[in-house]
C-alpha atoms as a PDB file:
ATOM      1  CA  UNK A   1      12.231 -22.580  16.403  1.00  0.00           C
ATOM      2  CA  UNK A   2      12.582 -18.442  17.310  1.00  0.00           C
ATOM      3  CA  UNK A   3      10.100 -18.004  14.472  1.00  0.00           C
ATOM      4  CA  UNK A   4       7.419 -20.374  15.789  1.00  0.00           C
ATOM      5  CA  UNK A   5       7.819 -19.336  19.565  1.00  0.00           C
ATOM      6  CA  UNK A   6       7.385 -15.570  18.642  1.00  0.00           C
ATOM      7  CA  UNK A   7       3.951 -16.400  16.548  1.00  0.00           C
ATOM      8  CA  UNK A   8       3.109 -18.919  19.973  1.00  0.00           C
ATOM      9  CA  UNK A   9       3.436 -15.486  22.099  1.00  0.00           C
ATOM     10  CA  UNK A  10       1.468 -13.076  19.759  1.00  0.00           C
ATOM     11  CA  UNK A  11      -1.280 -15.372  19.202  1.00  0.00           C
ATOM     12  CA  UNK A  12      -1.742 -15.887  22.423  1.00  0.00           C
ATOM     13  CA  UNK A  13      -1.961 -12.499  23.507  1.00  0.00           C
ATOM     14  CA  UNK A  14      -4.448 -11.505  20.851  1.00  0.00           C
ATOM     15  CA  UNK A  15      -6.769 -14.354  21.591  1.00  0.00           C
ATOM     16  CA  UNK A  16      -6.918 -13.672  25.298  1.00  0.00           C
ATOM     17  CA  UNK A  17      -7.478  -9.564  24.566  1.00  0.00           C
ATOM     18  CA  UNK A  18     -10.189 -10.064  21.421  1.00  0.00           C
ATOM     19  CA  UNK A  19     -12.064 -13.359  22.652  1.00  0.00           C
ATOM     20  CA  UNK A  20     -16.034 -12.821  22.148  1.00  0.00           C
ATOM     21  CA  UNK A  21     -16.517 -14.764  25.337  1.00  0.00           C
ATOM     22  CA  UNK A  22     -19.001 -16.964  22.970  1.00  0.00           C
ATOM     23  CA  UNK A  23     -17.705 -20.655  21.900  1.00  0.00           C
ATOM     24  CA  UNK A  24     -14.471 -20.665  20.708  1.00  0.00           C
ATOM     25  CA  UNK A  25     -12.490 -23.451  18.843  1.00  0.00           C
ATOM     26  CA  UNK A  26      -9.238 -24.103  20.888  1.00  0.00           C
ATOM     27  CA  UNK A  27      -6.898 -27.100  20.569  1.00  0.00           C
ATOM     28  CA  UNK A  28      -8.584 -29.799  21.794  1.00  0.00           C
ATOM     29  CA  UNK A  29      -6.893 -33.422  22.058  1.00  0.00           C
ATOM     30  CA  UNK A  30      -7.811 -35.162  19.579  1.00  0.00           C
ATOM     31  CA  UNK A  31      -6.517 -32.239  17.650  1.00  0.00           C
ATOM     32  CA  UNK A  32      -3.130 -34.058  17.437  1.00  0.00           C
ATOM     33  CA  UNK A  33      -3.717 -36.976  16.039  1.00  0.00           C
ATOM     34  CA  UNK A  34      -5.957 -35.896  13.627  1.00  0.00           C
ATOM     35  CA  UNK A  35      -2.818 -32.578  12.351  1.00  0.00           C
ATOM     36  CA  UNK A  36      -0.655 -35.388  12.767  1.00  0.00           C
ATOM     37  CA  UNK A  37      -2.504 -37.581  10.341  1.00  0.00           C
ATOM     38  CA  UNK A  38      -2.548 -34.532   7.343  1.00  0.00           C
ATOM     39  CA  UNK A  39       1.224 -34.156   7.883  1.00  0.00           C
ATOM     40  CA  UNK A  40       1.442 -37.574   7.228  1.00  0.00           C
ATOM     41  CA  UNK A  41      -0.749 -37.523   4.549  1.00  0.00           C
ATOM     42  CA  UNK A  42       0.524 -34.381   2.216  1.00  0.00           C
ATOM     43  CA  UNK A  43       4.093 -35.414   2.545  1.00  0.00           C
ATOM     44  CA  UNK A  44       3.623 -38.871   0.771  1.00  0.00           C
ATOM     45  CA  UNK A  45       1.657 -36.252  -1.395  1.00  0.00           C
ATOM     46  CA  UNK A  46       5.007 -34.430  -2.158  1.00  0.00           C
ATOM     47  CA  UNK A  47       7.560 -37.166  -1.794  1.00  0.00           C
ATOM     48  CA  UNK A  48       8.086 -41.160  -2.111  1.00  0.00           C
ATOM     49  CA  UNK A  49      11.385 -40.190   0.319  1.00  0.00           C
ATOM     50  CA  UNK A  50      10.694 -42.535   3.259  1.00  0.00           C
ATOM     51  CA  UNK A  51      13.894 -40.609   5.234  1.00  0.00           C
ATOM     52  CA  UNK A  52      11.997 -37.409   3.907  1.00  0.00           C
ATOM     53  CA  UNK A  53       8.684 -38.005   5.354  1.00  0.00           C
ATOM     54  CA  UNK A  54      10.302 -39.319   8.682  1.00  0.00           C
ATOM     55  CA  UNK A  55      11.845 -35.752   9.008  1.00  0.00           C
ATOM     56  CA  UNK A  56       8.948 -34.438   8.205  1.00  0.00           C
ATOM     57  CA  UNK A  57       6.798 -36.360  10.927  1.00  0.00           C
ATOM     58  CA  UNK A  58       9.896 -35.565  13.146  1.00  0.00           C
ATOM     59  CA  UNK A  59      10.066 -32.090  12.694  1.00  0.00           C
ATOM     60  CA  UNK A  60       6.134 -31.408  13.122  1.00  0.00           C
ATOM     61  CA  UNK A  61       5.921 -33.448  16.567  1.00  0.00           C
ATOM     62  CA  UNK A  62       8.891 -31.195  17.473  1.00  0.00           C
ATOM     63  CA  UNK A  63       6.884 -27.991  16.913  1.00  0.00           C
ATOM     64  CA  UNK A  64       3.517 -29.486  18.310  1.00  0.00           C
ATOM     65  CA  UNK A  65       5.143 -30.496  20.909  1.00  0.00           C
ATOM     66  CA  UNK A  66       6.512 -27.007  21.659  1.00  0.00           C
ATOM     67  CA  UNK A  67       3.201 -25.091  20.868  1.00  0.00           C
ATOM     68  CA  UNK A  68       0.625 -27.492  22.021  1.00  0.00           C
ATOM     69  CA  UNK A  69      -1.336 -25.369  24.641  1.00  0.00           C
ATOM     70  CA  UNK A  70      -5.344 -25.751  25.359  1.00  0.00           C
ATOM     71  CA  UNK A  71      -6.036 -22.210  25.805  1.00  0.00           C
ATOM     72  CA  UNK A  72      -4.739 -21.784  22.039  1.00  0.00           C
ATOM     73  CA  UNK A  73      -6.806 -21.737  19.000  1.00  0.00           C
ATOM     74  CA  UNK A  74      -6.299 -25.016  16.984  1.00  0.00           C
ATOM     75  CA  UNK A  75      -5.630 -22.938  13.943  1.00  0.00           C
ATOM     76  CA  UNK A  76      -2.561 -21.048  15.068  1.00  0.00           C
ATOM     77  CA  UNK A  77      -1.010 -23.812  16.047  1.00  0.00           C
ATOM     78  CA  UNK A  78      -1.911 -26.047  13.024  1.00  0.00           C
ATOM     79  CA  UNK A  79      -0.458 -23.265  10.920  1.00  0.00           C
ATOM     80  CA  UNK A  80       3.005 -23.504  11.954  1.00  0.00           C
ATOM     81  CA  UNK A  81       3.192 -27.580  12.350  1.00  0.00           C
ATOM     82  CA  UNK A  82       2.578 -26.740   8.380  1.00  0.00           C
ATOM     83  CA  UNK A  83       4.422 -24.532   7.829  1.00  0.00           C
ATOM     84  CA  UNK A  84       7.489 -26.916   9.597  1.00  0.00           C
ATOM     85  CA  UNK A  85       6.373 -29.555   7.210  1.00  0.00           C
ATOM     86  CA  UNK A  86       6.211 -27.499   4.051  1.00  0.00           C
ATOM     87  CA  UNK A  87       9.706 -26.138   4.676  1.00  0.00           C
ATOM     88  CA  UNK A  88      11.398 -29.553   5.522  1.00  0.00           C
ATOM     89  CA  UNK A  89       9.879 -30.888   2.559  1.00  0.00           C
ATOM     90  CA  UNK A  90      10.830 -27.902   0.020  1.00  0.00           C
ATOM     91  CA  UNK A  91       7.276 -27.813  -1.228  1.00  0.00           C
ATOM     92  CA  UNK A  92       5.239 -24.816  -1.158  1.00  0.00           C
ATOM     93  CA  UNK A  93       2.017 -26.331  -2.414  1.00  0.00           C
ATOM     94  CA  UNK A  94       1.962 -30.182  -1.586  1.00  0.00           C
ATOM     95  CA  UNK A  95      -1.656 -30.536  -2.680  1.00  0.00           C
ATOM     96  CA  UNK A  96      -1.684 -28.901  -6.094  1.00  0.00           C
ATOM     97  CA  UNK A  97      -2.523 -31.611  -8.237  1.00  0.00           C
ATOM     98  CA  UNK A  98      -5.456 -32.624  -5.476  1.00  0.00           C
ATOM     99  CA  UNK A  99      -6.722 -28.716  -6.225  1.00  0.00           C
ATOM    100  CA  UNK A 100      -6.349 -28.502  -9.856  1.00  0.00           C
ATOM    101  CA  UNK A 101      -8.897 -31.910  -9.917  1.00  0.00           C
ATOM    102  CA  UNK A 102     -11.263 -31.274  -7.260  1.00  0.00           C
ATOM    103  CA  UNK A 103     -11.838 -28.358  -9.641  1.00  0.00           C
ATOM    104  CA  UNK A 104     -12.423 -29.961 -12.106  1.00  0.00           C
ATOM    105  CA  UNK A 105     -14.800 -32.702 -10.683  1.00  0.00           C
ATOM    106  CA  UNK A 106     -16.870 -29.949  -8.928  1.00  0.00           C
ATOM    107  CA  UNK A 107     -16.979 -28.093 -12.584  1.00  0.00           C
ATOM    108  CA  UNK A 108     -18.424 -31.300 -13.758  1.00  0.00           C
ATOM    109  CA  UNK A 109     -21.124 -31.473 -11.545  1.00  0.00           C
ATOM    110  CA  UNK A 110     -22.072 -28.026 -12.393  1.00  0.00           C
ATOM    111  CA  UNK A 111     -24.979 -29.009 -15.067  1.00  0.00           C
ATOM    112  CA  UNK A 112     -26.541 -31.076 -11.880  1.00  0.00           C
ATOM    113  CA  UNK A 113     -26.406 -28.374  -9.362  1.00  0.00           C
ATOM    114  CA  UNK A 114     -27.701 -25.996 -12.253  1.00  0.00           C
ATOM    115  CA  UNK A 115     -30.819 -28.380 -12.467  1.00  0.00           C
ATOM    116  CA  UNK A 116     -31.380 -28.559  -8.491  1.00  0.00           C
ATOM    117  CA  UNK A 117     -31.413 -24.806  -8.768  1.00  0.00           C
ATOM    118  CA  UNK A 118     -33.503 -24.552 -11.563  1.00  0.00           C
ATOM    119  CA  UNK A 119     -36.078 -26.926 -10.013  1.00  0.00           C
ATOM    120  CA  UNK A 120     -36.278 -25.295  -6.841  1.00  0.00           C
ATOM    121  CA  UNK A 121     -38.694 -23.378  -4.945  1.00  0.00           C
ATOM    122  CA  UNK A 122     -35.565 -21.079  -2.718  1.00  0.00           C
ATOM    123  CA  UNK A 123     -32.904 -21.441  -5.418  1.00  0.00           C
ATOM    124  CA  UNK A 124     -30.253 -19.447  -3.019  1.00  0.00           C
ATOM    125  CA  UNK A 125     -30.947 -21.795  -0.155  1.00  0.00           C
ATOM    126  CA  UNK A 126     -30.112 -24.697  -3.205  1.00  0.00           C
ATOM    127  CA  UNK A 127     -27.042 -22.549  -3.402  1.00  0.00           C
ATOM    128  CA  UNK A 128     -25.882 -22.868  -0.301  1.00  0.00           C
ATOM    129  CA  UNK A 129     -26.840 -26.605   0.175  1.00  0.00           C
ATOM    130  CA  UNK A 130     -24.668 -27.095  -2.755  1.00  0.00           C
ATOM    131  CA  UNK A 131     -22.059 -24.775  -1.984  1.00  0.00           C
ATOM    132  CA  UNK A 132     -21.884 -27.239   2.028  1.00  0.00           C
ATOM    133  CA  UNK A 133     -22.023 -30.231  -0.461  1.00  0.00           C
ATOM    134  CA  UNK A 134     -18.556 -28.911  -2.055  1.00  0.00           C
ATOM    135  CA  UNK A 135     -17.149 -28.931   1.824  1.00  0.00           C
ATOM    136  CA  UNK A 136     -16.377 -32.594   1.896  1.00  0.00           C
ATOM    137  CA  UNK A 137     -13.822 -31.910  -0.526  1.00  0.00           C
ATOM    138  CA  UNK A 138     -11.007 -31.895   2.857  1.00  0.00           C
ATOM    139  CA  UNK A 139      -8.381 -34.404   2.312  1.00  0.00           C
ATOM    140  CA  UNK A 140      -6.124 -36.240   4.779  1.00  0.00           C
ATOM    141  CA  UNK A 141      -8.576 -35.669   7.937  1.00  0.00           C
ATOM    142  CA  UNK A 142     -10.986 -38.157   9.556  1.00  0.00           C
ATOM    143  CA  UNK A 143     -14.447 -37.613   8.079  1.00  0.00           C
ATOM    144  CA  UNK A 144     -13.164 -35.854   4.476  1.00  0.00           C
ATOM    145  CA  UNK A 145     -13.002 -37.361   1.505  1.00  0.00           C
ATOM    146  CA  UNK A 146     -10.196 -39.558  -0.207  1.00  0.00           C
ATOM    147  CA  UNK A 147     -10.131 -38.436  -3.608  1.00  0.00           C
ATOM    148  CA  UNK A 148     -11.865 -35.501  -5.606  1.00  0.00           C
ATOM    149  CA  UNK A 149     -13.503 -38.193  -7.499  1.00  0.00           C
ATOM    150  CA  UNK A 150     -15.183 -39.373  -4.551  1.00  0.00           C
ATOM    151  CA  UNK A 151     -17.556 -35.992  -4.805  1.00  0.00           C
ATOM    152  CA  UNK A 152     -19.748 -37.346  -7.710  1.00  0.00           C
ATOM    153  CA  UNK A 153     -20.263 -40.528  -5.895  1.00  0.00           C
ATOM    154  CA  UNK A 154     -21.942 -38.995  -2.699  1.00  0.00           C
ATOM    155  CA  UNK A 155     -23.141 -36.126  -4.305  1.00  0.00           C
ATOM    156  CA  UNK A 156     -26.962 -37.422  -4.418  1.00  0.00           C
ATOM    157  CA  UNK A 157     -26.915 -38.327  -1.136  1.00  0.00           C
ATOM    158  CA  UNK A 158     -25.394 -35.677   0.393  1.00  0.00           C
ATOM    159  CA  UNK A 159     -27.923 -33.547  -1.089  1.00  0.00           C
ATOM    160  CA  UNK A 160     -30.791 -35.558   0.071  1.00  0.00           C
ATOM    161  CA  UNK A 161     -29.827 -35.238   3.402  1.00  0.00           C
ATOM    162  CA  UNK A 162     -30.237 -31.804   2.859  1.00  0.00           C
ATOM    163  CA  UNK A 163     -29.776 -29.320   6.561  1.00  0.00           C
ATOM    164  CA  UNK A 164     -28.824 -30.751   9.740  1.00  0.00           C
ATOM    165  CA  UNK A 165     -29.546 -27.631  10.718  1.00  0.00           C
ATOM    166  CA  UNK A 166     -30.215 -24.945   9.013  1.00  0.00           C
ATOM    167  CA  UNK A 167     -30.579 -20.997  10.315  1.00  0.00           C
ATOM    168  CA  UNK A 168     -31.364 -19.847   6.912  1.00  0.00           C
ATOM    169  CA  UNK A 169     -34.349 -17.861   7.588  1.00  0.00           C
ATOM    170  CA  UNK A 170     -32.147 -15.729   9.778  1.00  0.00           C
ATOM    171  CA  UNK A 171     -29.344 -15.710   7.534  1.00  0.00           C
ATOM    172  CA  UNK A 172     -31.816 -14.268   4.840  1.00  0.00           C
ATOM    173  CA  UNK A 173     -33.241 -11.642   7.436  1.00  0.00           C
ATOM    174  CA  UNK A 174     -30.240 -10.057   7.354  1.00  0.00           C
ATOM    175  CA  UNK A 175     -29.424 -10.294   3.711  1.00  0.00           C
ATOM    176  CA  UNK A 176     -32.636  -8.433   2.983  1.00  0.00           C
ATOM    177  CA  UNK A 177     -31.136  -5.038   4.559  1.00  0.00           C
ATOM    178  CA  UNK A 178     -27.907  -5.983   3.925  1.00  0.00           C
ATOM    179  CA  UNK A 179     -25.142  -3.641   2.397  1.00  0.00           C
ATOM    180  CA  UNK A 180     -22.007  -5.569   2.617  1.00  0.00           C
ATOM    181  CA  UNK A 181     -20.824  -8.942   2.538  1.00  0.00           C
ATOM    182  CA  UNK A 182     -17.761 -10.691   3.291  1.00  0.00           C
ATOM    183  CA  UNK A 183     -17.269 -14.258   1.826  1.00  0.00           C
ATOM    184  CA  UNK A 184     -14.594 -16.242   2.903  1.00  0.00           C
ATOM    185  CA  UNK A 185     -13.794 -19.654   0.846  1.00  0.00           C
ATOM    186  CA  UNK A 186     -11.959 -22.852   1.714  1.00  0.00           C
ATOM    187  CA  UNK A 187     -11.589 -25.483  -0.362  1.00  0.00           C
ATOM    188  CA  UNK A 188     -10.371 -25.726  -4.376  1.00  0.00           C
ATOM    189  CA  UNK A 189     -13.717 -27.794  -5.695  1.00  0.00           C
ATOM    190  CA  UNK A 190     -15.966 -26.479  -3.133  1.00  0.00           C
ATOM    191  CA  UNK A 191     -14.859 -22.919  -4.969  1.00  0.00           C
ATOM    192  CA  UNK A 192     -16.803 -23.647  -7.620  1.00  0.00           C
ATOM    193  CA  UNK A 193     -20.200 -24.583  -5.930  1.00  0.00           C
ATOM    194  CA  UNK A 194     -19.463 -21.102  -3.883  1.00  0.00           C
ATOM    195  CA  UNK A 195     -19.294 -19.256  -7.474  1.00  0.00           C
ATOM    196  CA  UNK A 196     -22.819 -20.062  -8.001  1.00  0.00           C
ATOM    197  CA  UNK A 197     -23.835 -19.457  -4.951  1.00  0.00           C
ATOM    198  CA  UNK A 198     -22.294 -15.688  -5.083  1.00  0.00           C
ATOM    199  CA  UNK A 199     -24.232 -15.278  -8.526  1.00  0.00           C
ATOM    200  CA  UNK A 200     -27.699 -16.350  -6.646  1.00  0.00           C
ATOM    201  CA  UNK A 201     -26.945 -13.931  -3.725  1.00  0.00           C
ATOM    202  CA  UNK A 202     -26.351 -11.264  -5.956  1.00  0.00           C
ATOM    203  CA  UNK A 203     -29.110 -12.294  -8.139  1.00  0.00           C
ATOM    204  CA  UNK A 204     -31.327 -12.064  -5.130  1.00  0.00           C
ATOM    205  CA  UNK A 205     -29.994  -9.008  -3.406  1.00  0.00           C
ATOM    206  CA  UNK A 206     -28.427  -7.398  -6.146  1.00  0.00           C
ATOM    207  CA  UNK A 207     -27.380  -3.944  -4.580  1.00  0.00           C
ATOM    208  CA  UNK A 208     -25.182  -5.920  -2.482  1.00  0.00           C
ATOM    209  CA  UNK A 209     -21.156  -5.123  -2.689  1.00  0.00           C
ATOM    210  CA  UNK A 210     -19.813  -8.781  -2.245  1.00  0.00           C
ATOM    211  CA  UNK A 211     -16.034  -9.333  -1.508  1.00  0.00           C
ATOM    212  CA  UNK A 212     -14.621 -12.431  -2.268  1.00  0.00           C
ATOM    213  CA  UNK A 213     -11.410 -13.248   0.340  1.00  0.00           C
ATOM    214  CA  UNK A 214      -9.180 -16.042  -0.532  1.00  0.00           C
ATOM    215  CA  UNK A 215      -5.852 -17.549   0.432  1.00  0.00           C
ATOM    216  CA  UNK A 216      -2.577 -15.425  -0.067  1.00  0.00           C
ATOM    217  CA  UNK A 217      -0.770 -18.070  -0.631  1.00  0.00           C
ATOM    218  CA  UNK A 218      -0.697 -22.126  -0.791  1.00  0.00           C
ATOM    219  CA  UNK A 219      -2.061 -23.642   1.946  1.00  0.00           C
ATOM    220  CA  UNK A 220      -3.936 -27.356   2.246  1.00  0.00           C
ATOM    221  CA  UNK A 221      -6.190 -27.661  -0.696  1.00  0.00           C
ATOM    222  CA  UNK A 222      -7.796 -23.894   0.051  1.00  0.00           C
ATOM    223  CA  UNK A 223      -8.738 -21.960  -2.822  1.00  0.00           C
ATOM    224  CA  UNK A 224      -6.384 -18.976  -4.058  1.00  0.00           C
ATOM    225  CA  UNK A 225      -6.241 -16.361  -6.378  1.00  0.00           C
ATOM    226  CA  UNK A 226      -4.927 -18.845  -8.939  1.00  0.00           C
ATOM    227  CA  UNK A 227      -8.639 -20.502  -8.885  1.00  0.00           C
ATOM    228  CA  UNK A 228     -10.247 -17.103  -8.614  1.00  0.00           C
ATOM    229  CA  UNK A 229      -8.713 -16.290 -11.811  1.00  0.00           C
ATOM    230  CA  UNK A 230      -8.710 -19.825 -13.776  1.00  0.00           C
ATOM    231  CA  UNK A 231     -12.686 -19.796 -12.409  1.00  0.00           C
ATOM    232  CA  UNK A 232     -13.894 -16.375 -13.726  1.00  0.00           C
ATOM    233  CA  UNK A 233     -14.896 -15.584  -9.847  1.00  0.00           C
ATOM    234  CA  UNK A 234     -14.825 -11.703 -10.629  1.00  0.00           C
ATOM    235  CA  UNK A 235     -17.628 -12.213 -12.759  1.00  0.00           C
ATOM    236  CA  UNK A 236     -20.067 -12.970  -9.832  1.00  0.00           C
ATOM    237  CA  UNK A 237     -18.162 -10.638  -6.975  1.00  0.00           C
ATOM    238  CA  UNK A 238     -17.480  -6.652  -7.092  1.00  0.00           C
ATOM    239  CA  UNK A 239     -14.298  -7.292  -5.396  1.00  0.00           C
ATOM    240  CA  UNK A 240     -11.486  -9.925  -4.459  1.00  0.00           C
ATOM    241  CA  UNK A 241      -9.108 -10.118  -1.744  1.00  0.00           C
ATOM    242  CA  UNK A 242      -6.679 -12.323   0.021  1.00  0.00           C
ATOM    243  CA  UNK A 243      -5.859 -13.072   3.461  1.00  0.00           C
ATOM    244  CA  UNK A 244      -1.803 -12.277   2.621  1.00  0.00           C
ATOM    245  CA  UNK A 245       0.231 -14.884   3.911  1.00  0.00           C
ATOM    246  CA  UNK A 246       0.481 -18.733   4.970  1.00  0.00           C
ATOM    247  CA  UNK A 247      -2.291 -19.477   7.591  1.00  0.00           C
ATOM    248  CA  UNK A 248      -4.758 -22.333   7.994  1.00  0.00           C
ATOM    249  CA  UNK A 249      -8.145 -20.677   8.515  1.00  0.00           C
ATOM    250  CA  UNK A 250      -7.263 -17.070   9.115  1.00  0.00           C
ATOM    251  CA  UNK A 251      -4.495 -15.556  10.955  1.00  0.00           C
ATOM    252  CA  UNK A 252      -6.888 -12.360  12.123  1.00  0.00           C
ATOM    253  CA  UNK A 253      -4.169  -9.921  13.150  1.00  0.00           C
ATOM    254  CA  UNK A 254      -2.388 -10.295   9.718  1.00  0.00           C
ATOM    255  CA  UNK A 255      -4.661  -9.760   7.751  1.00  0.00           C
ATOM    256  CA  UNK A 256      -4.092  -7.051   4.666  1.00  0.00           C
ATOM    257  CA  UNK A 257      -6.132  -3.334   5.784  1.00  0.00           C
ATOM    258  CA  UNK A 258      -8.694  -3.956   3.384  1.00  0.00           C
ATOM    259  CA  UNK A 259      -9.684  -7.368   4.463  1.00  0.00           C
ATOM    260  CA  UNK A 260      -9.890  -5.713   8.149  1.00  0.00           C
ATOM    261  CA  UNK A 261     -11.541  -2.810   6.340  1.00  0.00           C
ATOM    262  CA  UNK A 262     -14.299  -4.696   4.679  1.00  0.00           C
ATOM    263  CA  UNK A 263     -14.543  -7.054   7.994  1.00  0.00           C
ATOM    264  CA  UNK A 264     -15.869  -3.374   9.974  1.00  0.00           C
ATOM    265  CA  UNK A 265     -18.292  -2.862   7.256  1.00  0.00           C
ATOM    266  CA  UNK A 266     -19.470  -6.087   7.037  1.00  0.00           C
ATOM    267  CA  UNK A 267     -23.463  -6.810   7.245  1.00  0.00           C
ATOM    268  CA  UNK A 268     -22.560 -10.556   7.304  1.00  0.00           C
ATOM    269  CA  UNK A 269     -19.518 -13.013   7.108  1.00  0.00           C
ATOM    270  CA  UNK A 270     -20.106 -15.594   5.283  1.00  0.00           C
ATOM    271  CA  UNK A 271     -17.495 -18.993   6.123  1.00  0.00           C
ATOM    272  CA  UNK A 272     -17.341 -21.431   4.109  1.00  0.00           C
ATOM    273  CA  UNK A 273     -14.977 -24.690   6.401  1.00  0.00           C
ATOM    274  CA  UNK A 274     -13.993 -25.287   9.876  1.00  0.00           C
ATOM    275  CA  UNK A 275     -10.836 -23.847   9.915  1.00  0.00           C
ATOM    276  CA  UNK A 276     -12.492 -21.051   8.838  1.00  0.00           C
ATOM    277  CA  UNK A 277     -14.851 -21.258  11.900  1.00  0.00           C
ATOM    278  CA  UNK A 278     -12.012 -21.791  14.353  1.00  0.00           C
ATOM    279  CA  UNK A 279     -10.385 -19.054  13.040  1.00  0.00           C
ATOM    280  CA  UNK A 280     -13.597 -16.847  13.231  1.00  0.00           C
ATOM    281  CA  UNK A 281     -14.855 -18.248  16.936  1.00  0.00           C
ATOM    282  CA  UNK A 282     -12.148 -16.452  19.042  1.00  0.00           C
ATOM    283  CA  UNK A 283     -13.171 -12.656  17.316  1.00  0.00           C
ATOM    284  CA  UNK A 284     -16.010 -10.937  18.118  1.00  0.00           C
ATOM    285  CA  UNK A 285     -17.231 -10.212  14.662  1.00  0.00           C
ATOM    286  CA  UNK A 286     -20.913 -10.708  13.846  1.00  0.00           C
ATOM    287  CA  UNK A 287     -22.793 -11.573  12.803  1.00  0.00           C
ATOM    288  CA  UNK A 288     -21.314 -14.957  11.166  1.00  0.00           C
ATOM    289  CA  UNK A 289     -22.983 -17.518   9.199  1.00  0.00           C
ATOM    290  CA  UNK A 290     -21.022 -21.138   8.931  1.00  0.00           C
ATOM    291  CA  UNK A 291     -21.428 -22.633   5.846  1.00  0.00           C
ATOM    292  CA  UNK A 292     -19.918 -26.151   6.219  1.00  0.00           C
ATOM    293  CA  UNK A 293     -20.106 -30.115   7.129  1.00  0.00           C
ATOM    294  CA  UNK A 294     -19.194 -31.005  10.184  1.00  0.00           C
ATOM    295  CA  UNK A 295     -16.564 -33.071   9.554  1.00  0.00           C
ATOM    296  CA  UNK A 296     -14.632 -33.937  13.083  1.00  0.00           C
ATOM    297  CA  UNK A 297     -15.949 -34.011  16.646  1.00  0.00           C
ATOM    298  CA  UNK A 298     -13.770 -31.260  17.916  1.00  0.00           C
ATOM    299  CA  UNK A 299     -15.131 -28.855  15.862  1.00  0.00           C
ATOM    300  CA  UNK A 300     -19.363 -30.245  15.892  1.00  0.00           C
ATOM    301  CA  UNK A 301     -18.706 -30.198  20.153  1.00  0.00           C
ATOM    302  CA  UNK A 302     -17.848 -26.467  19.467  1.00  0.00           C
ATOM    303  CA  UNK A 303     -20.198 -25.924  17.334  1.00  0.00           C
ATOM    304  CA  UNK A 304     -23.450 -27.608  19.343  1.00  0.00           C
ATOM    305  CA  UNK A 305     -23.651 -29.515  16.307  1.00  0.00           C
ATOM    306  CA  UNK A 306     -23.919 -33.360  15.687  1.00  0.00           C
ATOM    307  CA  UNK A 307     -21.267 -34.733  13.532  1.00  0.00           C
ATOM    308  CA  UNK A 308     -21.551 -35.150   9.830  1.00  0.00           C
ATOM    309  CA  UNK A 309     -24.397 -32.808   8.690  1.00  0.00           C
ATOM    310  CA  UNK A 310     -24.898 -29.782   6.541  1.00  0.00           C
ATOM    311  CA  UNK A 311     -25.301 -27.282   8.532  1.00  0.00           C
ATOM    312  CA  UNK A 312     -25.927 -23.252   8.335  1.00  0.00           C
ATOM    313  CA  UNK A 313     -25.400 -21.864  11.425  1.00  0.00           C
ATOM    314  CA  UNK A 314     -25.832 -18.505  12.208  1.00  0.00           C
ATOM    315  CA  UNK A 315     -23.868 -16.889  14.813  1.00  0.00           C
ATOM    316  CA  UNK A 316     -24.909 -13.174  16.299  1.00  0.00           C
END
C-alpha cells in the first residue's frame, strides 16, 4: 500500500494549493457505495472466480478504507481502488468487450443522428445534444445504462427531452473568437457521437485548432487511442493526445507537457462525463463547458443541477 499512500499525499497537496475556490467535486458518501458497486461489477466482467472477486472486493475496501478522506477529490481516490482491483484481478482492461460494442451500437445510430442534424435549425447544438445522448453509455453505476444495447432503446427519448439546461448561447459566444480548443472524451460509444460533433464545430468555426485528449491507457469503458484510431477521429481533429497513464477522469499533475501545453492555450475545454468534471472542478482552468447527463446525485448536488438531464453547463 506505499504506492497508494504516496499518490493519497500528492493529491492532496495539489488540490489544496490549485483549488479555484468555485464548486469542487470531493468524495462525498455515497461515493462508496456507488465505487464499491463498479468494483463489483467489472470483476464478474473479468472473472466467474467467486474466491477472485471476493479478493477483489477485499482488496478495494482495504484501499478505500485507507484513502477515504472528504477533503479529497472523488477521482483520485476512485483511481487507485481501480487500480487495486485491476491488479488483483490480472486484467488491464476488464471492460473491453463492453467498449468494442458500445461502439458499435453508437456507429449504428449514426444514420439517425445524421438525420436530426440534417433537419435542424442549430445543427452543432444537435451535435452536442447527441454527443450528451452518447453519455449514458456508463456501466456498473446507479443511473447508467446496463448494456450498450440499451442506447437504441432510449435514444428517442432521450433526445426529446432535449436540455435540462443548456448554456449554449454562451458556450457559442466564445467559440465565435475562439482559437483553441481542448476536447476531452469519456466513454467508448459516446466517442462516436463526439466525432460528429468535432466535424460540426469545425464545420462551424473552421479556423479552429481542435485537440482531441483521450485515455493513455485502459481505464472503465473510456475511450483510447485504440478507438481514436479504429474511428478515423484524426479526420475531424488537427491533433490527438492522451492523458498518459491510468486515471479515472484526469490525474491533472500527470498529465504529458503538451496536454498541459494546450490546457494554457486553451479558448475553451470542452468535457465530455463526470469524472471528467470532478477531475476538472478542483483546477482553476476556464473557461469549461460540461457536456454530460447527470447521472448520480453526488455529482448533480455539485453541479447545481437536478439529476438525470442533459445538461451544458458552462463554467467561467
Amino acid at each position: 500500500m506505499k504506492h497508494s499512500t504516496l499518490f493519497f499525499n500528492i493529491t492532496k497537496k495539489y488540490i489544496v494549493s490549485n483549488g479555484s475556490g468555485s464548486r469542487t467535486m470531493k468524495i462525498q458518501t455515497e461515493c462508496v457505495p456507488c465505487l464499491l458497486k463498479r468494483i463489483l461489477f467489472e470483476a464478474e466482467l473479468s472473472s466467474k472466480d467467486k474466491k477472485l472477486q471476493a479478493k477483489v472486493m477485499k482488496n478495494a475496501c482495504t484501499v478505500m478504507a485507507q484513502l477515504y478522506d472528504p477533503e479529497v477529490c472523488s477521482t483520485y481516490i476512485a483511481t487507485q481502488v481501480h487500480k487495486i482491483a485491476y491488479e488483483t484481478l490480472g486484467d488491464n482492461d476488464p471492460y473491453a468487450s463492453l467498449k468494442q460494442t458500445s461502439n458499435t451500437v453508437a456507429l449504428s445510430l449514426i444514420p439517425q443522428v445524421e438525420t436530426l442534424i440534417k433537419k435542424s435549425k442549430d445543427p452543432l447544438k444537435t451535435s452536442m445534444i447527441c454527443s450528451i445522448i452518447g453519455n449514458t453509455m456508463d456501466f456498473g453505476i446507479e443511473g447508467g445504462s446496463v448494456h450498450p444495447t440499451q442506447l437504441s432503446t432510449v435514444f428517442n427519448k432521450l433526445y426529446k427531452d432535449g436540455l435540462g439546461h443548456d448554456d449554449n448561447p454562451q458556450v457559442q459566444k466564445i467559440l465565435q473568437s475562439a482559437r483553441h480548443i481542448v476536447f476531452f472524451t469519456d466513454n467508448c460509444g459516446e466517442i462516436v457521437f463526439d466525432k460528429i460533433l468535432c466535424r460540426e464545430l469545425k464545420r462551424y468555426y473552421p479556423s479552429l485548432h481542435l485537440t482531441l485528449v483521450v485515455k493513455g491507457t485502459p481505464i472503465l469503458s473510456d475511450a483510447t487511442m485504440e478507438d481514436v484510431n479504429a474511428l478515423k477521429m484524426q479526420e475531424v481533429v488537427d491533433e490527438v493526445m492522451t492523458t498518459g497513464c491510468f486515471a479515472v477522469g484526469m490525474n491533472i499533475p500527470r498529465l504529458p507537457a503538451p496536454v498541459k501545453n494546450a490546457l494554457r492555450k486553451a479558448d475553451l475545454i470542452i468535457c465530455k462525463g463526470m469524472a471528467n468534471y470532478e477531475s476538472f472542478s478542483e483546477t482553476s482552468y476556464r473557461p469549461v463547458v460540461y457536456l454530460l447527463r447527470t447521472k448520480c446525485t453526488a455529482i448533480a448536488r455539485s453541479m447545481g443541477l437536478p439529476l438525470q438531464i442533459n445538461a451544458i453547463k458552462l463554467f467561467q
